[in-house]
N, C-alpha and C. Protein backbone atom coordinates (compact mmCIF):
# COMPACT_ATOMS: atom_id res chain seq x y z
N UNK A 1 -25.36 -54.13 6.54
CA UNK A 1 -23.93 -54.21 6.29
C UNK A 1 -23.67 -54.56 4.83
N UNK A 2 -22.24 -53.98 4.26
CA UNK A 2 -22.20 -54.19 2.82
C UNK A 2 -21.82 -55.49 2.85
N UNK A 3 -22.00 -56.34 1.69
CA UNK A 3 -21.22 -57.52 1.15
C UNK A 3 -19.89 -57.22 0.91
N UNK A 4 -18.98 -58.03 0.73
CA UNK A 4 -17.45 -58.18 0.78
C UNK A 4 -17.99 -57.68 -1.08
N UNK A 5 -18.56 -57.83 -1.82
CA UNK A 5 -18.59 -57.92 -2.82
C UNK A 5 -19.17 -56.41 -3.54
N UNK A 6 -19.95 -55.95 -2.49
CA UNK A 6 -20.71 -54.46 -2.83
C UNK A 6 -19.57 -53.55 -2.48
N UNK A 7 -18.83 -54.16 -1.36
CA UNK A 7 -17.86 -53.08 -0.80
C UNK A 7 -16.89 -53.15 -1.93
N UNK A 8 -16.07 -54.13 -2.48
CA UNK A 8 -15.48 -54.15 -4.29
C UNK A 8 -16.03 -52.94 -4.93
N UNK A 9 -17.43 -53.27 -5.46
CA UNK A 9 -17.61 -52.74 -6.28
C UNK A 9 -17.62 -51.11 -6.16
N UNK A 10 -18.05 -50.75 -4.98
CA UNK A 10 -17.78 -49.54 -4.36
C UNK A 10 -16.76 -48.84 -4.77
N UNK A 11 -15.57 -49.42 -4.26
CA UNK A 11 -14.31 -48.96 -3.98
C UNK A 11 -13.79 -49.00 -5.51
N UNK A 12 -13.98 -49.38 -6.34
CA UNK A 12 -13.48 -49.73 -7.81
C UNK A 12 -14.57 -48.43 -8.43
N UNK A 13 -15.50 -48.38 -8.35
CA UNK A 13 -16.70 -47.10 -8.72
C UNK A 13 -15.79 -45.48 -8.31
N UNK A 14 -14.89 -45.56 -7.28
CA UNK A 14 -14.52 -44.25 -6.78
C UNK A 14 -13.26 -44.10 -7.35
N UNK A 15 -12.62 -45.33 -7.49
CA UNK A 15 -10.88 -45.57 -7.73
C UNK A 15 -11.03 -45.29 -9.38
N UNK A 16 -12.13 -45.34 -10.18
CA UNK A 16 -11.63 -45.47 -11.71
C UNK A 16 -11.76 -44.03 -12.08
N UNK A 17 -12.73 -42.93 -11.53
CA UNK A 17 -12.56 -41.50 -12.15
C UNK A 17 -10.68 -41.24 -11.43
N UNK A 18 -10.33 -41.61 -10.13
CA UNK A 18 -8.97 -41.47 -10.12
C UNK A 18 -7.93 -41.63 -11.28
N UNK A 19 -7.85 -43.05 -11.53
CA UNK A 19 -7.16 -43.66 -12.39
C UNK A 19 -7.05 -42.97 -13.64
N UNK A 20 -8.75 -42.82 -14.20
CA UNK A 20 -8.71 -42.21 -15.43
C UNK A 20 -8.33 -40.62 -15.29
N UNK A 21 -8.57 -39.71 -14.50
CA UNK A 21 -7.53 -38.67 -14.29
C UNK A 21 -6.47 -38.70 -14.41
N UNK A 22 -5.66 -39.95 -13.91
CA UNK A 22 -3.74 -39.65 -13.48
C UNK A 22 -3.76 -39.92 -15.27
N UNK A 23 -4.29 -41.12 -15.70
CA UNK A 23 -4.23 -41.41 -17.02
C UNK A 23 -4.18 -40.25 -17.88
N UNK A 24 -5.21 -39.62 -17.72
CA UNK A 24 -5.14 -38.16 -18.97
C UNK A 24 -4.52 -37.46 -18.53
N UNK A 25 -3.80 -36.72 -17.41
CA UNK A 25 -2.77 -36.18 -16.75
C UNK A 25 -1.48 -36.72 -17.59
N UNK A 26 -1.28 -37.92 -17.87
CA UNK A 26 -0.33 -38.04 -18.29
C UNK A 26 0.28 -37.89 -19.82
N UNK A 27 -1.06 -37.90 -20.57
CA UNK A 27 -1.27 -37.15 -22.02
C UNK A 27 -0.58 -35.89 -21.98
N UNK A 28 -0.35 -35.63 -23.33
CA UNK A 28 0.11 -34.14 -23.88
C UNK A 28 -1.75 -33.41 -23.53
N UNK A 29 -1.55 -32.32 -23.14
CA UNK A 29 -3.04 -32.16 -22.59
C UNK A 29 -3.27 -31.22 -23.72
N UNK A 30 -2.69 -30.28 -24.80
CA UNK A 30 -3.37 -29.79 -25.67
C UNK A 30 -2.83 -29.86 -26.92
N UNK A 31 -3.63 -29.93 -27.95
CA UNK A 31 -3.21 -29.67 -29.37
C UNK A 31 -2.00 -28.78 -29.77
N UNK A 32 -1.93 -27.53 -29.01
CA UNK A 32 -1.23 -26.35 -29.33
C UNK A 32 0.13 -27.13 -28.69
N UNK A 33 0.29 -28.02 -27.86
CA UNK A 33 1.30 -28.54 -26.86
C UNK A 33 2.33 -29.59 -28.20
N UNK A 34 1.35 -30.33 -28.76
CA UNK A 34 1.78 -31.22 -29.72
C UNK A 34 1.93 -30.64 -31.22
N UNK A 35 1.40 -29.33 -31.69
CA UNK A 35 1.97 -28.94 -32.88
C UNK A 35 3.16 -27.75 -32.32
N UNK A 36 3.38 -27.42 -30.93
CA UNK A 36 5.02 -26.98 -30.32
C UNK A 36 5.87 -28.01 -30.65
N UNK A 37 5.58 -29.38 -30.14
CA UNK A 37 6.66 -29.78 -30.33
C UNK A 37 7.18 -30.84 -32.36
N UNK A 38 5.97 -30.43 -32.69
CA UNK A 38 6.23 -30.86 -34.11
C UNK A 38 6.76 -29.57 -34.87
N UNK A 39 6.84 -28.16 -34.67
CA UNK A 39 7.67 -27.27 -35.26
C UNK A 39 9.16 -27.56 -34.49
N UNK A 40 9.52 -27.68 -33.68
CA UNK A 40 10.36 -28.25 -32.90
C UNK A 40 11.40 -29.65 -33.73
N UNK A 41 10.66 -30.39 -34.21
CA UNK A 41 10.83 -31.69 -34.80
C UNK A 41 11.78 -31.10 -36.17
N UNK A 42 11.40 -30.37 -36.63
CA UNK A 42 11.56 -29.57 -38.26
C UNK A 42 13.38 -29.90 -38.00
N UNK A 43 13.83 -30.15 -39.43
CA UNK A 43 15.42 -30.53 -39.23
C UNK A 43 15.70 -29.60 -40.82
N UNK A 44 16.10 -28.61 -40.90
CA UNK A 44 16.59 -27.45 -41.64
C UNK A 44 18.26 -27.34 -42.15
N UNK A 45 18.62 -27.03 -43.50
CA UNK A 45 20.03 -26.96 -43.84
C UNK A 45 20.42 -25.34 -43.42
N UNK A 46 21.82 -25.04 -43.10
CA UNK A 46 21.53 -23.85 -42.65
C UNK A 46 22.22 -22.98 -43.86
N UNK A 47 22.33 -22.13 -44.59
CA UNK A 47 23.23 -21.56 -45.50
C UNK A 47 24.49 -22.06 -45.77
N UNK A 48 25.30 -22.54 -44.72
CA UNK A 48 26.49 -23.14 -44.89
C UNK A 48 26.61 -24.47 -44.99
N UNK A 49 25.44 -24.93 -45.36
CA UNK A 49 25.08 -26.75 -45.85
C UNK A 49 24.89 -27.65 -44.40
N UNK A 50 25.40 -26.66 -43.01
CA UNK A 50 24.93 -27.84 -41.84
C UNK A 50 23.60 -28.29 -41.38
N UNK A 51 23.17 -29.28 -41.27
CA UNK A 51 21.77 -29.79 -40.46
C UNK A 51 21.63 -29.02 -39.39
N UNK A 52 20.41 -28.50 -39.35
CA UNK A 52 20.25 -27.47 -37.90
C UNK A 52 18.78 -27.90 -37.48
N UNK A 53 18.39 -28.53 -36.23
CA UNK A 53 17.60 -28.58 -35.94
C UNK A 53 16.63 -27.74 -35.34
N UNK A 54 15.24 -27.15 -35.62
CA UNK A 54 14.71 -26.57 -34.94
C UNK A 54 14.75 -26.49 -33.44
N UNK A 55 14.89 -27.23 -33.03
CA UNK A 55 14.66 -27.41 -31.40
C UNK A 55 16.24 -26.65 -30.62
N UNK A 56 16.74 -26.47 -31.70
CA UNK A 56 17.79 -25.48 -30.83
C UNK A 56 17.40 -24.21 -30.35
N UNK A 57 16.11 -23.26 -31.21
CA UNK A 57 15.68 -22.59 -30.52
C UNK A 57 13.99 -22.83 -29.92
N UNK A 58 14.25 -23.64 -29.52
CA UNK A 58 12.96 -23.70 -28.13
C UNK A 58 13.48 -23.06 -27.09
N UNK A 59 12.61 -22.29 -26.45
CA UNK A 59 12.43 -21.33 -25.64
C UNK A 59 13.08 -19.44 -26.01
N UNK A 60 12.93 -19.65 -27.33
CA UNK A 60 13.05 -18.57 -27.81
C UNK A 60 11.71 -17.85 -28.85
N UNK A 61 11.31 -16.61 -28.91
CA UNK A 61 10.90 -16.06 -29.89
C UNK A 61 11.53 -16.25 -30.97
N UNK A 62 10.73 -16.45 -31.86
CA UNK A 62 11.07 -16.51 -33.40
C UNK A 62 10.49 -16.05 -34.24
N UNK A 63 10.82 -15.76 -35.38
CA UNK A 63 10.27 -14.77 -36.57
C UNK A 63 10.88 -15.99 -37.78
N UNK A 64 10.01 -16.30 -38.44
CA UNK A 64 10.45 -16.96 -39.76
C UNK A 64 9.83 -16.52 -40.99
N UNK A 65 10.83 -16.16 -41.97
CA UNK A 65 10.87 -15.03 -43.08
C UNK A 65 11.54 -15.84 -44.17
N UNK A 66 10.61 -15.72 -45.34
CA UNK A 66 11.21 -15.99 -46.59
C UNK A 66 11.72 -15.09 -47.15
N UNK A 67 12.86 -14.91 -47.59
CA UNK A 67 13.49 -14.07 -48.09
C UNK A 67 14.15 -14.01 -50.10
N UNK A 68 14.35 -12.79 -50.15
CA UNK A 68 14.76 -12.59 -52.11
C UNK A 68 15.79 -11.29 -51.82
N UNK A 69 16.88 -11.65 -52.84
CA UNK A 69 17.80 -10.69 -53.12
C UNK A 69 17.62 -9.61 -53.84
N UNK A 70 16.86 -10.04 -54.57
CA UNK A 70 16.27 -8.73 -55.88
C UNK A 70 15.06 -8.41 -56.23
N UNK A 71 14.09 -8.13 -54.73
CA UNK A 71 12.47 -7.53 -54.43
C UNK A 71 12.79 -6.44 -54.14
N UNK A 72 11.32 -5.67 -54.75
CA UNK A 72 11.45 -4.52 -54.04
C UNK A 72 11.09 -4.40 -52.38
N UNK A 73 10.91 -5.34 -52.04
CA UNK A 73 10.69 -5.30 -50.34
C UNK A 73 12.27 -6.42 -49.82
N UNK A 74 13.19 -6.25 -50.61
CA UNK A 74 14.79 -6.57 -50.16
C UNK A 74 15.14 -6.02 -49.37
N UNK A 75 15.03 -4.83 -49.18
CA UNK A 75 15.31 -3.69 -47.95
C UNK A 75 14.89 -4.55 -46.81
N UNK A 76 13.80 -4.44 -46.67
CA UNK A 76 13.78 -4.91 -45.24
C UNK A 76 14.44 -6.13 -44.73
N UNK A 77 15.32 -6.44 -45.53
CA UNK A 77 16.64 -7.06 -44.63
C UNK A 77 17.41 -5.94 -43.52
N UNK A 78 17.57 -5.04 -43.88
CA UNK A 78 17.49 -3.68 -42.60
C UNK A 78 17.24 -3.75 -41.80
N UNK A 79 15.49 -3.92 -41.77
CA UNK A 79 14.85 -4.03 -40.83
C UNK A 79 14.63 -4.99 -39.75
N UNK A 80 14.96 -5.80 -40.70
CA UNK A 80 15.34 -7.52 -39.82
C UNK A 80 16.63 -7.47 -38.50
N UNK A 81 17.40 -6.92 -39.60
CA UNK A 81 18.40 -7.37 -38.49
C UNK A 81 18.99 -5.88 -37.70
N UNK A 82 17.88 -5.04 -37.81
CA UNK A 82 17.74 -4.13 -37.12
C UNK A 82 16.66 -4.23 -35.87
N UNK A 83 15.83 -4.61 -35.68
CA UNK A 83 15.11 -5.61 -34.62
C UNK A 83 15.90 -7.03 -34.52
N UNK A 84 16.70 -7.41 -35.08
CA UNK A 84 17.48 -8.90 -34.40
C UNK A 84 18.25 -7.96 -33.62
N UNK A 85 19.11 -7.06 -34.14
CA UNK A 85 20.11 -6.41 -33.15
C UNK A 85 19.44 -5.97 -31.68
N UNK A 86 18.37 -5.19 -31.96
CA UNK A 86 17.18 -4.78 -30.52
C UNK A 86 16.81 -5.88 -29.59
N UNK A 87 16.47 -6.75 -30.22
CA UNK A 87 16.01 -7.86 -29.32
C UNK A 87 16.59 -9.66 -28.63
N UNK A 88 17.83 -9.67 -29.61
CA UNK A 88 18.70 -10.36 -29.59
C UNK A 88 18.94 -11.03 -28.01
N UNK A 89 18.88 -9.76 -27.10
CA UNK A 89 19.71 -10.38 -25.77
C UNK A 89 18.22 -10.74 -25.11
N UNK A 90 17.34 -10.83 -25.72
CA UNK A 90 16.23 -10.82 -24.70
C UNK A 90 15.70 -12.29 -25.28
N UNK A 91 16.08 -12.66 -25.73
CA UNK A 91 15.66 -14.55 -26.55
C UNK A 91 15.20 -14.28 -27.82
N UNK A 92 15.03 -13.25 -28.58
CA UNK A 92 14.78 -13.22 -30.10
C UNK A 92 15.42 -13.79 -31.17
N UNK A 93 15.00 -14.53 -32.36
CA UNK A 93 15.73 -14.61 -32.90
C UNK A 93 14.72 -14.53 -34.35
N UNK A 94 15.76 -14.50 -35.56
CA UNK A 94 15.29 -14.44 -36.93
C UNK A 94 15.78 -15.65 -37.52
N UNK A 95 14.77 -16.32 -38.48
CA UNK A 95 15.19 -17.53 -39.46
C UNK A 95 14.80 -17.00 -40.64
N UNK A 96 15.80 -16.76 -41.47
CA UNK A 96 15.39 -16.69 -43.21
C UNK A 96 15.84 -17.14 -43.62
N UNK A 97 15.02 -17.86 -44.56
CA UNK A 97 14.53 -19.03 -45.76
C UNK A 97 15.05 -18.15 -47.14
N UNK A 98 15.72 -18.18 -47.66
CA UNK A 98 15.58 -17.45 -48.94
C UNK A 98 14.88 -18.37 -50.31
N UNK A 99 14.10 -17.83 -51.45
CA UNK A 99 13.57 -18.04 -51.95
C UNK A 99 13.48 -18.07 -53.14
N UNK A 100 13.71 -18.62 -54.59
CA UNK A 100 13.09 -18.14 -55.74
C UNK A 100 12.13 -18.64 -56.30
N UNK A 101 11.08 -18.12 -55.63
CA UNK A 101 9.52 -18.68 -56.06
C UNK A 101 8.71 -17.69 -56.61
N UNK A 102 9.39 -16.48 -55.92
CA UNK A 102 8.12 -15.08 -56.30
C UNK A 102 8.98 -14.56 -57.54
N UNK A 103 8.75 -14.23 -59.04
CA UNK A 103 9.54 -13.19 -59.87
C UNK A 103 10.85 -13.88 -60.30
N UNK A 104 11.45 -15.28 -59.53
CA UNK A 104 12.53 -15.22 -59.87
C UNK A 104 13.60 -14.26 -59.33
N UNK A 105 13.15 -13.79 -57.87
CA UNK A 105 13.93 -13.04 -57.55
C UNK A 105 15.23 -13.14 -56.45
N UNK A 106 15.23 -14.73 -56.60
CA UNK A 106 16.44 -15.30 -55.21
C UNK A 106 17.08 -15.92 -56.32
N UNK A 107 18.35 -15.86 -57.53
CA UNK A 107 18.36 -17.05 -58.57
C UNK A 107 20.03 -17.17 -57.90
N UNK A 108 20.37 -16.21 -57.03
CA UNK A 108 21.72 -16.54 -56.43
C UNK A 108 21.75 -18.11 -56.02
N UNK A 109 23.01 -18.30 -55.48
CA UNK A 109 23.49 -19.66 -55.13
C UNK A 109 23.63 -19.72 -53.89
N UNK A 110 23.55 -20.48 -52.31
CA UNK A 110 23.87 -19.93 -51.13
C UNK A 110 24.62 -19.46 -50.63
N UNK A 111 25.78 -19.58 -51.20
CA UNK A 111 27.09 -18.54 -50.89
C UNK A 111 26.98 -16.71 -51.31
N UNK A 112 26.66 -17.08 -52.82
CA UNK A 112 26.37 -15.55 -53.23
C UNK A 112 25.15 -14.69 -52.10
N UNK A 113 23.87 -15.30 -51.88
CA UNK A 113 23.38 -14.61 -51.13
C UNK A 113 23.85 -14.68 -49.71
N UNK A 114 24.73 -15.45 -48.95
CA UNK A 114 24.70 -15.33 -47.61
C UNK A 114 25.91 -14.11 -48.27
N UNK A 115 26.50 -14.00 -49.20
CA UNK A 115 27.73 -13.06 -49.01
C UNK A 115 26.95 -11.44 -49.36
N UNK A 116 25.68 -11.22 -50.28
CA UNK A 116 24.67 -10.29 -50.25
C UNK A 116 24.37 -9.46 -49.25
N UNK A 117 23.80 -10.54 -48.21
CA UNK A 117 23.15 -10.16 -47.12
C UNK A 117 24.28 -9.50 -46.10
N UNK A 118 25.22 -10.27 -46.09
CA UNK A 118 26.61 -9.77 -45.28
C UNK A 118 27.32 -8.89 -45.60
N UNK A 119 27.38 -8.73 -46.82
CA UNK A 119 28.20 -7.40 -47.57
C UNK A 119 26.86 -5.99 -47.19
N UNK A 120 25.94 -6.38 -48.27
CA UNK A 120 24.74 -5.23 -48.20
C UNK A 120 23.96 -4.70 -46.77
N UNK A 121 24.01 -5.80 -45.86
CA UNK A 121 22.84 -5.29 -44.91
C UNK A 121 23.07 -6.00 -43.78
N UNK A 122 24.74 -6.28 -43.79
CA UNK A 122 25.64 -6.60 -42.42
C UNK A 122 24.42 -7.78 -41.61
N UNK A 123 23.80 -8.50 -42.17
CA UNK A 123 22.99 -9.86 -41.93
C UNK A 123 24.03 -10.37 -40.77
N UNK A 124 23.65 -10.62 -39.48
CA UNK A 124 23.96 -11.90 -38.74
C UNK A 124 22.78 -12.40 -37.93
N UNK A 125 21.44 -12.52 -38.43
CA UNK A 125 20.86 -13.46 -37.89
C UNK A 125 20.66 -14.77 -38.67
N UNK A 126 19.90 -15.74 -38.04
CA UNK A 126 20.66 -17.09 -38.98
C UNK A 126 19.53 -17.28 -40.51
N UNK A 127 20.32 -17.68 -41.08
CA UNK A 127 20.31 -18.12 -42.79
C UNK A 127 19.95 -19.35 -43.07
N UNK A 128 19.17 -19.89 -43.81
CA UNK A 128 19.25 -20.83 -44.19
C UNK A 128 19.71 -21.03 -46.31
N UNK A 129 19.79 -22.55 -46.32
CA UNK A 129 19.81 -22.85 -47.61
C UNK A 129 18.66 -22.07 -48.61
N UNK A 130 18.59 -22.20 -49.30
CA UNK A 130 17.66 -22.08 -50.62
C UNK A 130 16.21 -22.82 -50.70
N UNK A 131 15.21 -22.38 -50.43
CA UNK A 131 14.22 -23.57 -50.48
C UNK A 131 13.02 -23.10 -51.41
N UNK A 132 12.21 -24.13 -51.52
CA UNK A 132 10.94 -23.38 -52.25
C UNK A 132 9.39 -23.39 -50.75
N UNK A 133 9.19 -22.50 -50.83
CA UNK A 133 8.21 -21.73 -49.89
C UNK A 133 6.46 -22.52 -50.27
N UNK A 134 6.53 -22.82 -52.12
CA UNK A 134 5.67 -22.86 -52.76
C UNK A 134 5.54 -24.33 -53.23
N UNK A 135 3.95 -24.84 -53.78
CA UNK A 135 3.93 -25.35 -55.06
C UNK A 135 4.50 -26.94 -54.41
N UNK A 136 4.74 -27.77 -55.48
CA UNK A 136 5.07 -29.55 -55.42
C UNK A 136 6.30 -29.64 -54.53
N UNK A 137 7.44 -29.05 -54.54
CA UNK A 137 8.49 -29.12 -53.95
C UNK A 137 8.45 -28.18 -52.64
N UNK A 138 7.23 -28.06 -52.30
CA UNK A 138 7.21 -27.12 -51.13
C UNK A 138 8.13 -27.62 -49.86
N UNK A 139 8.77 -26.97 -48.68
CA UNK A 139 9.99 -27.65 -47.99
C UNK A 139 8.84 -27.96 -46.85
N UNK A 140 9.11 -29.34 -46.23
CA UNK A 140 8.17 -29.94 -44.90
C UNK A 140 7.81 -28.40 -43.99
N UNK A 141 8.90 -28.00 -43.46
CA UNK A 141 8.68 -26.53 -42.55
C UNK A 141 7.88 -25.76 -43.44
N UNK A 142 7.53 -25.46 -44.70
CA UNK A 142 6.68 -24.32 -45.02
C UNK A 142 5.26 -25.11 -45.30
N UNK A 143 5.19 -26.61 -45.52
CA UNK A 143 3.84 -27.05 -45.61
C UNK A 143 3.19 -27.03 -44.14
N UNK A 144 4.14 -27.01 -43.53
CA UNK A 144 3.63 -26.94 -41.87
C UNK A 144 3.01 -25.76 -41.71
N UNK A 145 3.70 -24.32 -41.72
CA UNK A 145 3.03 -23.01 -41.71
C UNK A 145 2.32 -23.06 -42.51
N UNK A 146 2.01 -23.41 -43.79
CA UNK A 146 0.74 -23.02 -44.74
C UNK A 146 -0.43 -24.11 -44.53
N UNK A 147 -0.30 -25.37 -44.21
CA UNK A 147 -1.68 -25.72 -43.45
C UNK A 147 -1.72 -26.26 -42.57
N UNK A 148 -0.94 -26.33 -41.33
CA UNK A 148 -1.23 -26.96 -40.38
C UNK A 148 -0.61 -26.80 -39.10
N UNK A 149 0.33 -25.48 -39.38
CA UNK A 149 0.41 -24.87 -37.22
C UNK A 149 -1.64 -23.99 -37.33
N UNK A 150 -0.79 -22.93 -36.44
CA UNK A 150 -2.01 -22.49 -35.24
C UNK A 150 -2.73 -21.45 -36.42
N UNK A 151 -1.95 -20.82 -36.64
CA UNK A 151 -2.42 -20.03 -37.94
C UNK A 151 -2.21 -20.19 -39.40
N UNK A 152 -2.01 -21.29 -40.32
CA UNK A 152 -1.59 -20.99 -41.20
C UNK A 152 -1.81 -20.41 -42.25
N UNK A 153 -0.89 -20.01 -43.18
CA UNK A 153 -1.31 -18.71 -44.48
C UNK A 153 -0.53 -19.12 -45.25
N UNK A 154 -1.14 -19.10 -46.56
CA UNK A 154 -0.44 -19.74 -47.71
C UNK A 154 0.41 -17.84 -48.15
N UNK A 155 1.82 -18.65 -48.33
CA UNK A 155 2.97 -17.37 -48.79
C UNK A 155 2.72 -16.83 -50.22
N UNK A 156 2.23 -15.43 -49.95
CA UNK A 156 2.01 -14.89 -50.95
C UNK A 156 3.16 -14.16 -51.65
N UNK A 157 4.00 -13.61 -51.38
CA UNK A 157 5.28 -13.27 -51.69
C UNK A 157 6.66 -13.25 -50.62
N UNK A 158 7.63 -12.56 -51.27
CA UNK A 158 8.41 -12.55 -50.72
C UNK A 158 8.52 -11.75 -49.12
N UNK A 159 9.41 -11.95 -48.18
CA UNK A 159 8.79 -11.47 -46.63
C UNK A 159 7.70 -11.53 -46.20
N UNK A 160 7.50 -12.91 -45.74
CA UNK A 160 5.89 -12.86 -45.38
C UNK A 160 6.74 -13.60 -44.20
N UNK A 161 5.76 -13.34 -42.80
CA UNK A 161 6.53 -13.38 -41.59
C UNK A 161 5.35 -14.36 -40.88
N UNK A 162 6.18 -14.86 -40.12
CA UNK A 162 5.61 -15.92 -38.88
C UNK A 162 6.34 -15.99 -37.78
N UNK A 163 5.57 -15.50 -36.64
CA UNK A 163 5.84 -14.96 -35.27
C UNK A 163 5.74 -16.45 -34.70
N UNK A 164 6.51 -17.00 -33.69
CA UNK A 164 6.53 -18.06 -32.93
C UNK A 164 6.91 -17.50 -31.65
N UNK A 165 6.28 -18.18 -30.44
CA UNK A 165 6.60 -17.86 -29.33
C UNK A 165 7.34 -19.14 -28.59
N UNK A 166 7.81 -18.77 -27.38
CA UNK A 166 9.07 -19.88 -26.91
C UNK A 166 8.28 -21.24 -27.12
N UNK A 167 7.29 -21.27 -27.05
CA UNK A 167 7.06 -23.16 -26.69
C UNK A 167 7.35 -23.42 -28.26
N UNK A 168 7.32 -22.64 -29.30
CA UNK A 168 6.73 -22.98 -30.63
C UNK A 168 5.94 -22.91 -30.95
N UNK A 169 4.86 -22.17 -30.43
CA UNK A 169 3.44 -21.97 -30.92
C UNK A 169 3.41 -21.01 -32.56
N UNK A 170 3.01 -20.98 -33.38
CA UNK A 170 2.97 -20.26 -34.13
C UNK A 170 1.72 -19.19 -34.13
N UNK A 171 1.61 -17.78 -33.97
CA UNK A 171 1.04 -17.01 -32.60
C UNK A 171 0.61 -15.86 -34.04
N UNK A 172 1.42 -15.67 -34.75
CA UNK A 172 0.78 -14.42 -35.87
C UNK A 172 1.68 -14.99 -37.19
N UNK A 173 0.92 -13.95 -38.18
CA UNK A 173 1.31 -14.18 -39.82
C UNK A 173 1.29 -12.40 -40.04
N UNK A 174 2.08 -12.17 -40.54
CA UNK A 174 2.46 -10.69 -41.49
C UNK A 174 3.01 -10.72 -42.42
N UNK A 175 1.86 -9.92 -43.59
CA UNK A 175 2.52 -9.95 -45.04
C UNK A 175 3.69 -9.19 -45.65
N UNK A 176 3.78 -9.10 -46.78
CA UNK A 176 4.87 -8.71 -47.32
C UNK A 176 5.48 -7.23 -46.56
N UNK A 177 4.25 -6.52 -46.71
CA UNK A 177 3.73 -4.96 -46.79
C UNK A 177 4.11 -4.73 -45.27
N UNK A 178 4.21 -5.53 -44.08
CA UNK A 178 4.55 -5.13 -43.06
C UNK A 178 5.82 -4.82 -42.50
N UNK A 179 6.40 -4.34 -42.42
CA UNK A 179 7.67 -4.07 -42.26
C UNK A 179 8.52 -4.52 -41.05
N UNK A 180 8.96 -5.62 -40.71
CA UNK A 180 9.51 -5.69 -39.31
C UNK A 180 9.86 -4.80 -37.99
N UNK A 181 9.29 -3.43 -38.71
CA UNK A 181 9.63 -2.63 -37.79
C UNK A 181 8.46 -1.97 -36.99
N UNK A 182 7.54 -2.63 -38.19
CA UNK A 182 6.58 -1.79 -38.22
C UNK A 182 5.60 -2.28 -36.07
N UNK A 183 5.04 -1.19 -35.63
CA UNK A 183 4.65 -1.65 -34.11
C UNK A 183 3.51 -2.77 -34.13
N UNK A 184 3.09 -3.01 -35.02
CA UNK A 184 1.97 -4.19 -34.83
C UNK A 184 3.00 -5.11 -34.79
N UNK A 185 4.36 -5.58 -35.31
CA UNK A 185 5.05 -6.33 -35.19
C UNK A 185 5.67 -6.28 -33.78
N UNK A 186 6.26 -5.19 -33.79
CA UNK A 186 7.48 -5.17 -32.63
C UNK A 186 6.42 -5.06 -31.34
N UNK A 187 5.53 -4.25 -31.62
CA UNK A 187 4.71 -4.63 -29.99
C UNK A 187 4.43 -6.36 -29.92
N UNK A 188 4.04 -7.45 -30.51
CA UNK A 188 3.89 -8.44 -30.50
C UNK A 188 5.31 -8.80 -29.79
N UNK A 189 6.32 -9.29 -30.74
CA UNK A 189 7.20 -9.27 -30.35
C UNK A 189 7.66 -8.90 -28.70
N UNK A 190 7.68 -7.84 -28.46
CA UNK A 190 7.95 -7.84 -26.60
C UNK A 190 7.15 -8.37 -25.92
N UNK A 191 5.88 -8.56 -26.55
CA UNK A 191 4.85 -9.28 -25.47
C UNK A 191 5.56 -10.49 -25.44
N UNK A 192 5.52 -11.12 -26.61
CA UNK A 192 5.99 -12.68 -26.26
C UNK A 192 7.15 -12.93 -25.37
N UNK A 193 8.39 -11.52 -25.52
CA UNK A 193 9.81 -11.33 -24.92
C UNK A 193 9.27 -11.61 -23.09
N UNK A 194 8.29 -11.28 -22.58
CA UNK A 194 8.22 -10.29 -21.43
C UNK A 194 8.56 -11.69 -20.47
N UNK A 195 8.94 -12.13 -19.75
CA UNK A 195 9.41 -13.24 -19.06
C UNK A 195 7.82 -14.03 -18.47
């Protein structure tokens, strides 16, 4: 027969892999879980000077794009909000950053370019302020994409793209040269859409 004391120790031997299960159960269980919710965290000015928090679009696709008024890859503001228009009702959305880091080619003010984008290329996906992408004054959200979500890539010029999927995962990087329209994009894109 056991001792009152073996039978303890027993029962405490079986009860602690329990315990320590519910315990890590109750952790964020992956890395990718905790840099979702630190893109999430990101607190952004929006073109029209309001605080906009990232976490308004959680549970949406996202595309985040640095943008210039006077590149030769400016056009594909077109293209942008020619896939925002396509994918819009299905949880898509676009964030551009505009920029003068590459050439000197964003030296507008935020009014002049949100009125650019709206006059030239009928822009209504959302805008932000003016930031630098690059370098000492780099903005918290772009030091995040360049070293430390899932993929990061240091911004080589202007339109360089970062695919996010609903949790916030940051899921792909596309350079300048890719065109938002282009199907390595837009097939990505519906995958992440597909419910």
């Amino acid at each position: 027969m056991m001792t009152k004391n073996l039978r303890t120790m027993v029962a405490l031997l079986f009860a602690l892999p329990l315990s320590l299960m519910t315990s890590l159960a109750s952790q964020p269980n992956s890395k990718a879980g905790d840099m979702a919710s630190k893109l999430f965290g990101f607190t952004v000015k929006t073109i029209d000077g309001k605080e906009r928090s990232l976490s308004e679009y959680e549970g949406k696709v996202v595309l985040i794009v640095n943008v210039a008024s006077e590149c030769g890859y400016t056009p594909q503001y077109k293209d942008l909000q020619d896939i925002y228009q396509k994918y819009k009702d299905k949880g898509f959305v676009i964030l551009g950053f505009p920029s003068n880091d590459f050439g000197q080619q964003e030296p507008g003010t935020d009014p002049q370019i949100k009125k650019f984008c709206e006059t030239k290329y009928n822009v209504t996906f959302d805008l932000f302020s003016k930031i630098e992408v690059k370098g000492n004054d780099q903005a918290p959200l772009y030091k995040y994409l360049t070293t430390e979500c899932e993929v990061p890539h240091d911004i080589t010029w202007n339109f360089n793209k970062f695919l996010v999927d609903r949790t916030g995962k940051v899921v792909d990087y596309f350079p300048s040269k890719v065109k938002p329209t282009d199907t390595a994009l837009t097939k990505k894109i519906e995958e992440l859409l597909v419910p």
